[in-house]
Structures are given as structure tokens and as C-alpha cells.
N, C-alpha and C. Protein backbone atom coordinates (compact mmCIF):
# COMPACT_ATOMS: atom_id res chain seq x y z
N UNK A 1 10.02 14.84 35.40
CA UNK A 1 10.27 15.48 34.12
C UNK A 1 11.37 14.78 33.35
N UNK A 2 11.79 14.72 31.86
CA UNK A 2 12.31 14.17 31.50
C UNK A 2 14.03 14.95 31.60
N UNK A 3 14.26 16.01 32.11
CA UNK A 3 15.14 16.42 32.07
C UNK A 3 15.80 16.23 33.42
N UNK A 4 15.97 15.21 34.07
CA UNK A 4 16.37 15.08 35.22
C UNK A 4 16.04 15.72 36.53
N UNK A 5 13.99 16.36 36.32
CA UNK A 5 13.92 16.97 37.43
C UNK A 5 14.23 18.39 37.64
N UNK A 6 14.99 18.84 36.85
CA UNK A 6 15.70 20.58 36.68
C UNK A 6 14.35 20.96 36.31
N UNK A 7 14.08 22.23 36.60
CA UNK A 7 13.17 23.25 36.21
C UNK A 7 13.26 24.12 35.06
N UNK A 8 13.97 23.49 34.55
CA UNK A 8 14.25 23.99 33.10
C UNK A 8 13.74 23.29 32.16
N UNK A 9 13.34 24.44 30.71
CA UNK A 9 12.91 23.11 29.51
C UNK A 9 14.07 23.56 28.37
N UNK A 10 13.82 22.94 27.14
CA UNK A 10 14.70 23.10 26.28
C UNK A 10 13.08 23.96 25.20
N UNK A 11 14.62 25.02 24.55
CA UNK A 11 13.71 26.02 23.92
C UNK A 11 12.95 25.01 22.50
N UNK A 12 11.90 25.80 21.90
CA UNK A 12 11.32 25.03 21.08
C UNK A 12 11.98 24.96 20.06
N UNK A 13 12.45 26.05 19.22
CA UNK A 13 13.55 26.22 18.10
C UNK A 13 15.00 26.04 18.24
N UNK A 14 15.46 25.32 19.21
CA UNK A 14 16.36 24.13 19.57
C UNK A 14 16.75 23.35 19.16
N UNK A 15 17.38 22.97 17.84
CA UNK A 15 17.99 21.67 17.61
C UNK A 15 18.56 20.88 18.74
N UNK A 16 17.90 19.92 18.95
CA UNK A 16 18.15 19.01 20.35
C UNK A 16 19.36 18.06 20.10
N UNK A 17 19.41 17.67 18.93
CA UNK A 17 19.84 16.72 17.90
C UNK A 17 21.60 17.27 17.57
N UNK A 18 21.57 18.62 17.25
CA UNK A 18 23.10 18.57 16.68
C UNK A 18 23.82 18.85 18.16
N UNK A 19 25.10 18.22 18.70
CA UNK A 19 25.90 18.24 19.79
C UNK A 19 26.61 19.22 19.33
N UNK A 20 26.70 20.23 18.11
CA UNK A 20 27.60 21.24 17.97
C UNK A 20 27.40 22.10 18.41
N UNK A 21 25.69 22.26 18.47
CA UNK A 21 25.30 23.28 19.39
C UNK A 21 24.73 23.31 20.79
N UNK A 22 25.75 24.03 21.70
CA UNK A 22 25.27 23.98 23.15
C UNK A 22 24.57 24.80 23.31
N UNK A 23 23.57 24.92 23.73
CA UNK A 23 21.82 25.66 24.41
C UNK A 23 21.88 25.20 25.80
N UNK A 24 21.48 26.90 26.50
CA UNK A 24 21.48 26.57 27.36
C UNK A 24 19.27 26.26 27.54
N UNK A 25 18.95 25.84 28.68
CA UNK A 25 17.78 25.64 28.81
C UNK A 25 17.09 26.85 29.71
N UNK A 26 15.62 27.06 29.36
CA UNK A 26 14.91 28.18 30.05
C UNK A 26 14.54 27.55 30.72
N UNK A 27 13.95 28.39 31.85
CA UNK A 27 13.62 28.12 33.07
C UNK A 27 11.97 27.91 32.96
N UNK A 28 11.53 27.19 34.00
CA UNK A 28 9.49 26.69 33.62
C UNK A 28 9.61 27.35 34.89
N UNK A 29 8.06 28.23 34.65
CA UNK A 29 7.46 29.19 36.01
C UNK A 29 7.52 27.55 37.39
N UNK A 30 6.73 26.51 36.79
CA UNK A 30 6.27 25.34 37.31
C UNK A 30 5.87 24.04 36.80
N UNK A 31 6.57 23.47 37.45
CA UNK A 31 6.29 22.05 37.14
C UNK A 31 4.93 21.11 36.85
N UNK A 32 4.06 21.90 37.73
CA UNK A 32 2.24 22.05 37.68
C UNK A 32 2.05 22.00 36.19
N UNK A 33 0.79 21.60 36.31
CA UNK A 33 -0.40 21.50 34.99
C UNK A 33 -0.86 23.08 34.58
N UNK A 34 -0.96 23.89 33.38
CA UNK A 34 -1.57 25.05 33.49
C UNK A 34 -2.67 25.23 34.43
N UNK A 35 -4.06 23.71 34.36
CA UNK A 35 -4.74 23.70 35.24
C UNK A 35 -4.78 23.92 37.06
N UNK A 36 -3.59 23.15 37.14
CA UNK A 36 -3.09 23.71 38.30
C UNK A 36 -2.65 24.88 38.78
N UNK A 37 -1.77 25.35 38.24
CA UNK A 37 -1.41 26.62 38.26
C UNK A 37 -2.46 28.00 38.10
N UNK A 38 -3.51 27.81 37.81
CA UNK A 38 -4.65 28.40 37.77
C UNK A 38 -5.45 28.02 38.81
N UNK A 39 -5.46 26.92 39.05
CA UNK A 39 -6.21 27.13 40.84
C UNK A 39 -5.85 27.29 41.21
N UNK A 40 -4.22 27.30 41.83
CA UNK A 40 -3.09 27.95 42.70
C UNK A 40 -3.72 29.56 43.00
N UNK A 41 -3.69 30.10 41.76
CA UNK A 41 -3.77 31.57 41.22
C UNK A 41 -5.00 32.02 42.21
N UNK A 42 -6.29 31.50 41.65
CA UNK A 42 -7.58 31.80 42.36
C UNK A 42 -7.38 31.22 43.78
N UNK A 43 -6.99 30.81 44.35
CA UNK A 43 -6.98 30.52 45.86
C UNK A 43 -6.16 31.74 46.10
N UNK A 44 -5.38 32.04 45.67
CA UNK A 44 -4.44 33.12 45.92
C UNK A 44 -5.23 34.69 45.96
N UNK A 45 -5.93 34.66 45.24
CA UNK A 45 -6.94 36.05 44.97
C UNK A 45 -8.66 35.86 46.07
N UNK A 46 -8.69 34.66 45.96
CA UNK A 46 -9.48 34.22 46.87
C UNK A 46 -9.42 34.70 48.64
N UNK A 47 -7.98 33.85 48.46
CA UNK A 47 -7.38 34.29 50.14
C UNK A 47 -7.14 36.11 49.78
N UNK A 48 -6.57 36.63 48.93
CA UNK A 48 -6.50 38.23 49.41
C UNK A 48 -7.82 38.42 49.93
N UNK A 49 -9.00 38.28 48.37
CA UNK A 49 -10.18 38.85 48.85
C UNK A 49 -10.40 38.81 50.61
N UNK A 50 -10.63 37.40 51.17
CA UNK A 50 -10.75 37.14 52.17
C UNK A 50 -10.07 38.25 53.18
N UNK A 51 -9.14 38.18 53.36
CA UNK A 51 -8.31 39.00 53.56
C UNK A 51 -8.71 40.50 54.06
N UNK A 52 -8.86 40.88 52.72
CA UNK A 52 -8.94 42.41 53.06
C UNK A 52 -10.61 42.85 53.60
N UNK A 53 -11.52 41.55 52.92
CA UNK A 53 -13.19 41.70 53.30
C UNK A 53 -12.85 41.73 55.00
N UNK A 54 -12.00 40.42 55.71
CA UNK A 54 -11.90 40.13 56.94
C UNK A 54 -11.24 41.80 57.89
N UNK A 55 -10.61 42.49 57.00
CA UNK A 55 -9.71 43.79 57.45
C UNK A 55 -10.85 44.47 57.80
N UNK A 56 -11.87 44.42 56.64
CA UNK A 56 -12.81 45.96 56.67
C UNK A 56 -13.60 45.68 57.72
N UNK A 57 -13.54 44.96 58.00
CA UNK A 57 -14.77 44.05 59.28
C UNK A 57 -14.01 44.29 60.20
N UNK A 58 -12.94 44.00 60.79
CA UNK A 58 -12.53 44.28 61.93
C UNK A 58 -11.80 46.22 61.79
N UNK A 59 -11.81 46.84 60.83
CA UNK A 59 -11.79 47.90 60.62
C UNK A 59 -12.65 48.48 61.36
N UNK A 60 -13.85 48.09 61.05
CA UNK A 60 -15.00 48.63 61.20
C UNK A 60 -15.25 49.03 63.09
N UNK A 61 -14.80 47.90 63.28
CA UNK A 61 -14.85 47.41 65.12
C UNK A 61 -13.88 48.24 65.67
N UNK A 62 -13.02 48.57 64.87
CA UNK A 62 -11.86 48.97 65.18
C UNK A 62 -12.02 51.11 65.43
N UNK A 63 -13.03 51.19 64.43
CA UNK A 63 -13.05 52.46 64.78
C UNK A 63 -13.88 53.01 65.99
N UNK A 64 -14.70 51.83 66.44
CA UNK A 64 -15.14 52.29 67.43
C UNK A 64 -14.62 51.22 69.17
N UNK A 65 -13.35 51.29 68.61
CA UNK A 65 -12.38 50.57 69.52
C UNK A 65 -12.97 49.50 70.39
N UNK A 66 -13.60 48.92 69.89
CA UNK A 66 -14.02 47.21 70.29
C UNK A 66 -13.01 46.27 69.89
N UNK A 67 -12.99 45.37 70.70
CA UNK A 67 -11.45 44.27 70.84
C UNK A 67 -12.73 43.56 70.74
N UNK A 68 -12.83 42.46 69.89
CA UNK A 68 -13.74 41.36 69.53
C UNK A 68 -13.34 40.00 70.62
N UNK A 69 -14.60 39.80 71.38
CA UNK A 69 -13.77 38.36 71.96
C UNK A 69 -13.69 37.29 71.62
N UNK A 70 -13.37 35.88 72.08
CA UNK A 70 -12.85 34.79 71.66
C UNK A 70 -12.27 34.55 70.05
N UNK A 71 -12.76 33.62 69.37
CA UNK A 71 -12.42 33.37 68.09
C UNK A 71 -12.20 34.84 67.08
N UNK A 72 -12.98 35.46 67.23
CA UNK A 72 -12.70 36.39 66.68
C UNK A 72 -12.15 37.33 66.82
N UNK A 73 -11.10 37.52 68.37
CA UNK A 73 -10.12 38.44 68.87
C UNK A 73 -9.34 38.12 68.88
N UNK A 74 -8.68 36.71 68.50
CA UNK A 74 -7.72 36.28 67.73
C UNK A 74 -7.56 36.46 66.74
N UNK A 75 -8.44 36.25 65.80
CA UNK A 75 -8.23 36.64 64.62
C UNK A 75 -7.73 38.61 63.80
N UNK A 76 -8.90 38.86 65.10
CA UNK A 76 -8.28 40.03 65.02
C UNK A 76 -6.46 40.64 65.30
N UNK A 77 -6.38 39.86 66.37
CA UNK A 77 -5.05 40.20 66.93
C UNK A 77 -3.77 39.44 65.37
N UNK A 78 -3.82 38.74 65.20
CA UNK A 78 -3.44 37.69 64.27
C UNK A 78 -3.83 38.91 62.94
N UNK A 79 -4.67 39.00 62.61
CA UNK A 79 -5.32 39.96 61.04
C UNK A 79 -4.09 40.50 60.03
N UNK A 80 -2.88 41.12 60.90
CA UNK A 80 -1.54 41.45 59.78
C UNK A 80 -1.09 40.15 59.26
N UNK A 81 -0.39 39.51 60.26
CA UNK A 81 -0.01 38.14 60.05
C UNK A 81 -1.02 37.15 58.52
N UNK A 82 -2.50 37.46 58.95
CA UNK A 82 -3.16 36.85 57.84
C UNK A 82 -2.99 37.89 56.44
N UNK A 83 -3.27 38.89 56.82
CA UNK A 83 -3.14 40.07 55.64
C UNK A 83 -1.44 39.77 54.79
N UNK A 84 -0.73 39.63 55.67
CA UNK A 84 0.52 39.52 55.16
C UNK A 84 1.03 38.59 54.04
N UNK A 85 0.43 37.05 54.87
CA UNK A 85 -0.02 35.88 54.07
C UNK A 85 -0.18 36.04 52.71
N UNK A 86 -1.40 36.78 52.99
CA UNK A 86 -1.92 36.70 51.49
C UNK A 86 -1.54 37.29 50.27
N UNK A 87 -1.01 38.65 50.81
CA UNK A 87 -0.02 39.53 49.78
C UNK A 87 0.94 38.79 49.31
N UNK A 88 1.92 38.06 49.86
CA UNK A 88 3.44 37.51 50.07
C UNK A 88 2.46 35.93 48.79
N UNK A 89 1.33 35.16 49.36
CA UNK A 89 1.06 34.46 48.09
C UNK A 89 0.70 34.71 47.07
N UNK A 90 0.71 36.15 47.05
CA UNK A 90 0.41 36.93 45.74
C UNK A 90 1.56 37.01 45.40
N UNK A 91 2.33 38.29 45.94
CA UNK A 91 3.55 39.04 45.41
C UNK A 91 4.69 37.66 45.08
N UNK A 92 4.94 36.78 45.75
CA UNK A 92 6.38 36.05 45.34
C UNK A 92 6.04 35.03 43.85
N UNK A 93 4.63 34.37 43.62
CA UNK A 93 4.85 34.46 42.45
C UNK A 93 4.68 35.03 41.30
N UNK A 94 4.46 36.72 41.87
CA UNK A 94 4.60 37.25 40.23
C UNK A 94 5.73 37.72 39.92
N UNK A 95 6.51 38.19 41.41
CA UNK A 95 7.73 38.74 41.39
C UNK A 95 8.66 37.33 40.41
N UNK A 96 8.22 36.63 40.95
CA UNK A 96 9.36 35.41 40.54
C UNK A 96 9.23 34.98 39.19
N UNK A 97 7.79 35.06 38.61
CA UNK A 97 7.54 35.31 37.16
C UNK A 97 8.19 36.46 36.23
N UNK A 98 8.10 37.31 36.70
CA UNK A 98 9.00 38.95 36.16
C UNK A 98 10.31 38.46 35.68
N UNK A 99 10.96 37.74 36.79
CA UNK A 99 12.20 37.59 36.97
C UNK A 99 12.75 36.19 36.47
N UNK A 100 12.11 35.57 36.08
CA UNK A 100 12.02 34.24 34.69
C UNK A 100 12.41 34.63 33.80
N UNK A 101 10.84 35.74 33.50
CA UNK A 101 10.50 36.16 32.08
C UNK A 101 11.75 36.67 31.52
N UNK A 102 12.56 37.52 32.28
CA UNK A 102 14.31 38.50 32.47
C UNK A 102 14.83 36.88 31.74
N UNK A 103 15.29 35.94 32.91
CA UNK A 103 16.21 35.09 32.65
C UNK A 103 16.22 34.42 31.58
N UNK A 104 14.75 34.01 30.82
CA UNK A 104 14.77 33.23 29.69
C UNK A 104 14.77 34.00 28.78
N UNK A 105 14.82 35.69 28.59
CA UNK A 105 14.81 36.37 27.63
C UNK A 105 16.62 36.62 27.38
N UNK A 106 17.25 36.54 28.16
CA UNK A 106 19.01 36.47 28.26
C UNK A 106 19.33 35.02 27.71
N UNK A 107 18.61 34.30 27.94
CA UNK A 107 18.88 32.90 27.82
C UNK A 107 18.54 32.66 26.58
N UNK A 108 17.53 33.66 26.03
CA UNK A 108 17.63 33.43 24.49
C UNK A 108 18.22 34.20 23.16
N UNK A 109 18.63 35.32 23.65
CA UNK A 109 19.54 36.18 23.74
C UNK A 109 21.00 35.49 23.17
N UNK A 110 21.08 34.62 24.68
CA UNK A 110 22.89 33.54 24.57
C UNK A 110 22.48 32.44 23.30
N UNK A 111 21.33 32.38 23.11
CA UNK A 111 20.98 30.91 22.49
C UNK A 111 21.30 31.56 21.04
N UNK A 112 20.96 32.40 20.53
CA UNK A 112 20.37 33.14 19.45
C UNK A 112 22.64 33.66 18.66
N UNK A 113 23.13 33.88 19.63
CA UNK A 113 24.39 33.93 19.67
C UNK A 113 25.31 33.08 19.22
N UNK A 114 24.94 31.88 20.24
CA UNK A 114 25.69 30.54 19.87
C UNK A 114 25.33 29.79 18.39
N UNK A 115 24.29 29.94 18.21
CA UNK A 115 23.54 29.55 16.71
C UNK A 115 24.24 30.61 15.54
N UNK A 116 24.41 31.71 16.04
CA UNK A 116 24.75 32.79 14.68
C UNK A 116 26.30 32.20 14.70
N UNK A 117 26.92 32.43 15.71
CA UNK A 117 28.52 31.55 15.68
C UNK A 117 28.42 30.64 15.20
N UNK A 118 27.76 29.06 15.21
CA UNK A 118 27.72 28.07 14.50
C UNK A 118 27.25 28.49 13.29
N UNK A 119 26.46 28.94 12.98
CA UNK A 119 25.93 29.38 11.43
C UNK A 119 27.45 30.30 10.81
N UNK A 120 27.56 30.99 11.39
CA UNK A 120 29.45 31.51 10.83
C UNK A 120 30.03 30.78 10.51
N UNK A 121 30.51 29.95 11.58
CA UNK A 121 31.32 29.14 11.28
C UNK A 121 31.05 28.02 10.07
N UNK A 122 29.85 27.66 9.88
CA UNK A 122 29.34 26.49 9.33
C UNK A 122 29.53 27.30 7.68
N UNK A 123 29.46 28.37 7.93
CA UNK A 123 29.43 29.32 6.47
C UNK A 123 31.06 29.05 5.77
N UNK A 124 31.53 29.67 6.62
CA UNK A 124 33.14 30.47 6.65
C UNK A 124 33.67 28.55 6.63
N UNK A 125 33.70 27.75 5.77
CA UNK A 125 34.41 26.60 5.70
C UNK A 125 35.94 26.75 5.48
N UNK A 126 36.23 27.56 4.97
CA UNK A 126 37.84 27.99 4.64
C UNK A 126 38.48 27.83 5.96
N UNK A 127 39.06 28.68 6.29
CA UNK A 127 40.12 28.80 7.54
C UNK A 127 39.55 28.30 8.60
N UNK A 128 38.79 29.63 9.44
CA UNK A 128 38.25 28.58 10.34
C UNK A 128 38.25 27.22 10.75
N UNK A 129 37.30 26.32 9.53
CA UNK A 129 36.89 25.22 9.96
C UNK A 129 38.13 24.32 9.62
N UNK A 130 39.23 25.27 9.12
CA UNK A 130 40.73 24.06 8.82
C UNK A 130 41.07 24.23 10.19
N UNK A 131 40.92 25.33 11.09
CA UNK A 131 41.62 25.25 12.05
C UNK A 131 40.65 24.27 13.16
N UNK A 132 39.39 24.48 13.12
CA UNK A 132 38.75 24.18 14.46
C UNK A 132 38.82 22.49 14.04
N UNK A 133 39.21 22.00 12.84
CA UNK A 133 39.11 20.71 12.49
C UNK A 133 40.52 20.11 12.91
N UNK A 134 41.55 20.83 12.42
CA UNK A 134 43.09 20.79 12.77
C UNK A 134 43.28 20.91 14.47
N UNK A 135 42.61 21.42 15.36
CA UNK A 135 42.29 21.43 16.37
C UNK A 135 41.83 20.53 17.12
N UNK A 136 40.73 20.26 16.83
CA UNK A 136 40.36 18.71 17.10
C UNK A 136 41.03 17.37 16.69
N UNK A 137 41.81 17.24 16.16
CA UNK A 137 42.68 16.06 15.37
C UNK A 137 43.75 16.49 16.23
N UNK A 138 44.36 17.03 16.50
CA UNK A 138 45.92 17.57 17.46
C UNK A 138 45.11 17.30 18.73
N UNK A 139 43.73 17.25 19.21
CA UNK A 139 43.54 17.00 20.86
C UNK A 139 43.08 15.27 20.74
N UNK A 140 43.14 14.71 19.78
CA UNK A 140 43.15 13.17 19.59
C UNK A 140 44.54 12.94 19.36
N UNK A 141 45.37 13.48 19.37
CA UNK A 141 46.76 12.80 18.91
C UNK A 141 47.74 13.33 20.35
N UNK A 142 47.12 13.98 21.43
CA UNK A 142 47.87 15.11 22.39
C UNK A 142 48.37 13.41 23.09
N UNK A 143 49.50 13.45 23.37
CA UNK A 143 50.17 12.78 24.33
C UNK A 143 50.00 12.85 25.82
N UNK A 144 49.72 12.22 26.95
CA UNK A 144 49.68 12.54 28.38
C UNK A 144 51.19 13.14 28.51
N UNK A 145 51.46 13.82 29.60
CA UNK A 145 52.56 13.98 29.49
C UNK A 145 53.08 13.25 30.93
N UNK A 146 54.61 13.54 30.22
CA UNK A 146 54.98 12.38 31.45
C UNK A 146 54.69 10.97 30.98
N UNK A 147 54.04 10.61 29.89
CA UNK A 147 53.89 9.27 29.95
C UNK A 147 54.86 8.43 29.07
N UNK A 148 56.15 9.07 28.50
CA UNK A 148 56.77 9.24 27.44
C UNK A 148 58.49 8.51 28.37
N UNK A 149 57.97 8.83 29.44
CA UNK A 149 59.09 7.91 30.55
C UNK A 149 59.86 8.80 30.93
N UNK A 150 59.43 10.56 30.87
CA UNK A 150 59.53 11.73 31.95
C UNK A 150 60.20 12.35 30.90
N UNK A 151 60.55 11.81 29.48
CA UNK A 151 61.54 12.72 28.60
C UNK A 151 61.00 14.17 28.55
N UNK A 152 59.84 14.27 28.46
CA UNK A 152 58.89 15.73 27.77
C UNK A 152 58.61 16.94 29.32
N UNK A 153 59.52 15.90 30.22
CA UNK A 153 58.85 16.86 31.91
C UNK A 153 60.03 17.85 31.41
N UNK A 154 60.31 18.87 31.78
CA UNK A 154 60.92 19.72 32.42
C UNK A 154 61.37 20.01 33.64
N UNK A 155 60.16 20.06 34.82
CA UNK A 155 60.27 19.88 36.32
C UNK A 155 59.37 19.08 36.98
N UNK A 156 60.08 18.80 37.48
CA UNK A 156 58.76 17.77 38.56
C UNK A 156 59.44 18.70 40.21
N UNK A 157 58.56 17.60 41.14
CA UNK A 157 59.17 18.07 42.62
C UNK A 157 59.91 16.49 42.74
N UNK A 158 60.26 15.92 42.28
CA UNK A 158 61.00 15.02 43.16
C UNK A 158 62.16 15.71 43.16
N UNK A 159 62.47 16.50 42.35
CA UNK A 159 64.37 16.79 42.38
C UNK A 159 64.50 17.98 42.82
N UNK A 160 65.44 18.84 43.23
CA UNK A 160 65.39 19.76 43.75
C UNK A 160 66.03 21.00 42.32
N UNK A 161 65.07 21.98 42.37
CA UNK A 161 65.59 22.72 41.14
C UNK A 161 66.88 23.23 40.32
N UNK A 162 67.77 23.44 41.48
CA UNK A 162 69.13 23.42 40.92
C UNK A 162 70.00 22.41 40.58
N UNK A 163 69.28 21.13 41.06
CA UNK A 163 69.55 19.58 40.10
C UNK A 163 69.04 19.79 38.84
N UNK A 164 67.73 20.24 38.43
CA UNK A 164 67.14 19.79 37.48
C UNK A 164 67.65 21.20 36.06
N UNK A 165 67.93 22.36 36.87
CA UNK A 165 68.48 23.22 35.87
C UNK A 165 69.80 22.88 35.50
N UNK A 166 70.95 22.60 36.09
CA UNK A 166 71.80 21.92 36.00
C UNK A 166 71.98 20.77 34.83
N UNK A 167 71.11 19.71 35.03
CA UNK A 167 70.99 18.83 33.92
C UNK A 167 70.47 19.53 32.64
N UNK A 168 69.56 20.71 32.55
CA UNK A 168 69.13 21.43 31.68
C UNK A 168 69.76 22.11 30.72
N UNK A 169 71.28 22.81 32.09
CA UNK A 169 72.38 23.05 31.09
C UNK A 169 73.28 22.24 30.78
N UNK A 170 73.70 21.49 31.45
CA UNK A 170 74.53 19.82 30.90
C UNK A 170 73.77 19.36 29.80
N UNK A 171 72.25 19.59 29.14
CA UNK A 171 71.63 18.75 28.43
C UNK A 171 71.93 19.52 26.80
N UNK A 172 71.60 20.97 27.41
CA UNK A 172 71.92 22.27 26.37
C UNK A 172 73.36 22.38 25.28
N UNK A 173 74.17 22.36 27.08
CA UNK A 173 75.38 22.16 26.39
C UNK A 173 75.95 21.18 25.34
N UNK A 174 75.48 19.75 25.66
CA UNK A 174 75.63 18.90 24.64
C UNK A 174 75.35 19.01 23.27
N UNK A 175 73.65 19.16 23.23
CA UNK A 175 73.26 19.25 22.11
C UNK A 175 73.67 20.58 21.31
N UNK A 176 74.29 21.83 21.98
CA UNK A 176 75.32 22.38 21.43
C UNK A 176 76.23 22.22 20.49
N UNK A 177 77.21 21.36 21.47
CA UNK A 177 78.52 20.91 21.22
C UNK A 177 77.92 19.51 19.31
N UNK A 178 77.27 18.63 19.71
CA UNK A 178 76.68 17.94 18.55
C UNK A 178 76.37 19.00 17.34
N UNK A 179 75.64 20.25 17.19
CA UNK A 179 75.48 20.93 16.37
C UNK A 179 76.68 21.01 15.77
N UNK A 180 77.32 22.13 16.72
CA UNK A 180 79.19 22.34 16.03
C UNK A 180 79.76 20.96 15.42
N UNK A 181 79.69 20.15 15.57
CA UNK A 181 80.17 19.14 14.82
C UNK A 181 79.71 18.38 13.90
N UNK A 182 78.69 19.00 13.97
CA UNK A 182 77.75 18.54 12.41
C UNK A 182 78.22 19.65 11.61
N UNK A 183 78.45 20.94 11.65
CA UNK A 183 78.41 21.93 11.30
C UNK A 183 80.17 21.87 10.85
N UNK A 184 81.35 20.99 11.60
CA UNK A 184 82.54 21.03 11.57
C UNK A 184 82.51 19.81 10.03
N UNK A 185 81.83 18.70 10.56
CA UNK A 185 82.08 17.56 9.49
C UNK A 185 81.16 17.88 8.41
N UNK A 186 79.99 19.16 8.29
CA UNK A 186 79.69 19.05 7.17
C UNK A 186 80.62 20.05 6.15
N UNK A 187 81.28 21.49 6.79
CA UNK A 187 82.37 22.09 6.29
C UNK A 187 83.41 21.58 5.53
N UNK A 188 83.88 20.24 6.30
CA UNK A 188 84.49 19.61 5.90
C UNK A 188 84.58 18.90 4.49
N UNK A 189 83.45 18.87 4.22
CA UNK A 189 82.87 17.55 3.66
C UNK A 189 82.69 18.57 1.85
């Protein structure tokens, strides 16, 4: 599949194209051909039939308590086991269809959400989009930290904390003391 194999597709009313909008993808019953998936189906109804025709038959034997021999007293003995089979290739994929149908209906639900938010936003150009734009321009300009030659750290672990608060107030205090004397020579002045 072109989607890396995931069992998911992308919805049809999907802009695939704009990266502003994230979609999430629905889920595919199967990877199969419809064609396929339709003979799947009839083998599946096939084997019940079988199944339950094979029940009424040994039903039948059964009420007049005959144990069938060879090949067919196996089968008899075996008969839940086959009966079981066939339900379980019935029941798990419709159950599991039900329970798609749920997930891609939430999934479009979230899709239908994210689009009305982008459509807001895309509306509302004023504030918003000064901020989410002002936002994005401040995470292109963000500095690593620490890379500034440790001026911007606060704490690290190499030092032990009452070193590093220490210098914090030795650092405080200074730039203190500099204020007052800007504040002395501009009085002055």
C-alpha cells in the first residue's frame, strides 16, 4: 500500500496537500480486493451452512444415541470444535467491522474539528494569526541553551547547589550595588 503498509487510508475530503492540517487516517476493514473480500464472506457462510447441515445429521444419530464409526465418529466427536470454527469466521469479522465503523466515525468527528479550527483560525487573521505567526518566528530565533557559554544556565549538576546559589547572590548583589550608582551619579548629575 502506498501508505507504508498501515491499514489505514486517508479520508477522501482530506486535503493531503496543506501540512497545516493534521488528519488523522481511517482505518480499511482490508487490504483485499472488494472481490476478495466477498469470497472470503461466502466461504464463511458456506462453512456455517456446512456446519450446522453437518450438526442436524449427527443430531439426528444423536437422538437415537448412535456414536457413528470411523471417519465419521470423529467428526462427530470433533462437530463443536467445527461448529465453533465457523461461527468465530463469521462473528470476528463483523464484530471487527462494527468496531471500525465506531473508530472511523470518531476519526472523522477529530478530522471535522481540526478543519473547523484551521478554518477559525484562517478566518480570525487579526490576533490569533499575529500570535501563532509571532510564535513561530520566536521558535526560529529560540537559542539552545547552554550554548551561550553557560551564561543563561541557572543550575547545572556539576556544582553543588549552595555554590551555585551563593554566586546567585554574589551575582544579585552586584548588579544591585551598579543600579544604586547609576541612580547616585544620575542624582547627581
Amino acid at each position: 500500500p502506498e501508505d507504508g503498509g498501515s491499514s489505514r487510508s486517508m479520508d477522501v475530503d482530506v486535503d493531503v496537500e496543506d501540512p497545516t492540517l493534521l488528519q488523522e487516517r481511517e482505518y480499511k476493514f482490508s487490504l483485499a480486493s472488494s472481490f476478495q473480500t466477498v469470497l472470503a464472506g461466502l466461504l464463511g457462510v458456506v462453512n456455517l451452512g456446512g456446519a450446522l447441515y453437518l450438526g442436524n445429521i449427527f443430531g439426528q444419530y444423536a437422538l437415537y444415541g448412535v456414536r457413528l464409526p470411523s471417519y465419521m465418529g470423529a467428526l462427530q466427536t470433533f462437530f463443536p470444535l467445527l461448529l465453533g470454527y465457523a461461527v468465530l469466521f463469521n462473528a470476528i469479522p463483523l464484530v471487527r467491522n462494527i468496531w471500525i465503523q465506531r473508530q472511523n466515525d470518531q476519526i472523522r468527528q477529530r478530522n471535522a474539528v481540526r478543519k473547523s479550527w484551521r478554518n477559525l483560525v484562517g478566518e480570525k487573521a487579526g490576533n490569533i494569526r499575529r500570535k501563532l505567526m509571532a510564535a513561530a518566528r520566536m521558535g526560529k530565533r529560540m537559542k539552545q541553551l547552554g550554548a551561550g557559554g553557560g551564561k543563561d544556565i541557572v543550575f547545572d549538576t556539576k556544582r553543588e547547589f549552595a555554590e551555585v546559589d551563593k554566586k546567585r547572590e554574589t551575582d544579585a548583589m552586584n548588579d544591585f550595588d551598579e543600579l544604586l550608582k547609576q541612580k547616585e551619579n544620575s542624582a547627581w548629575e
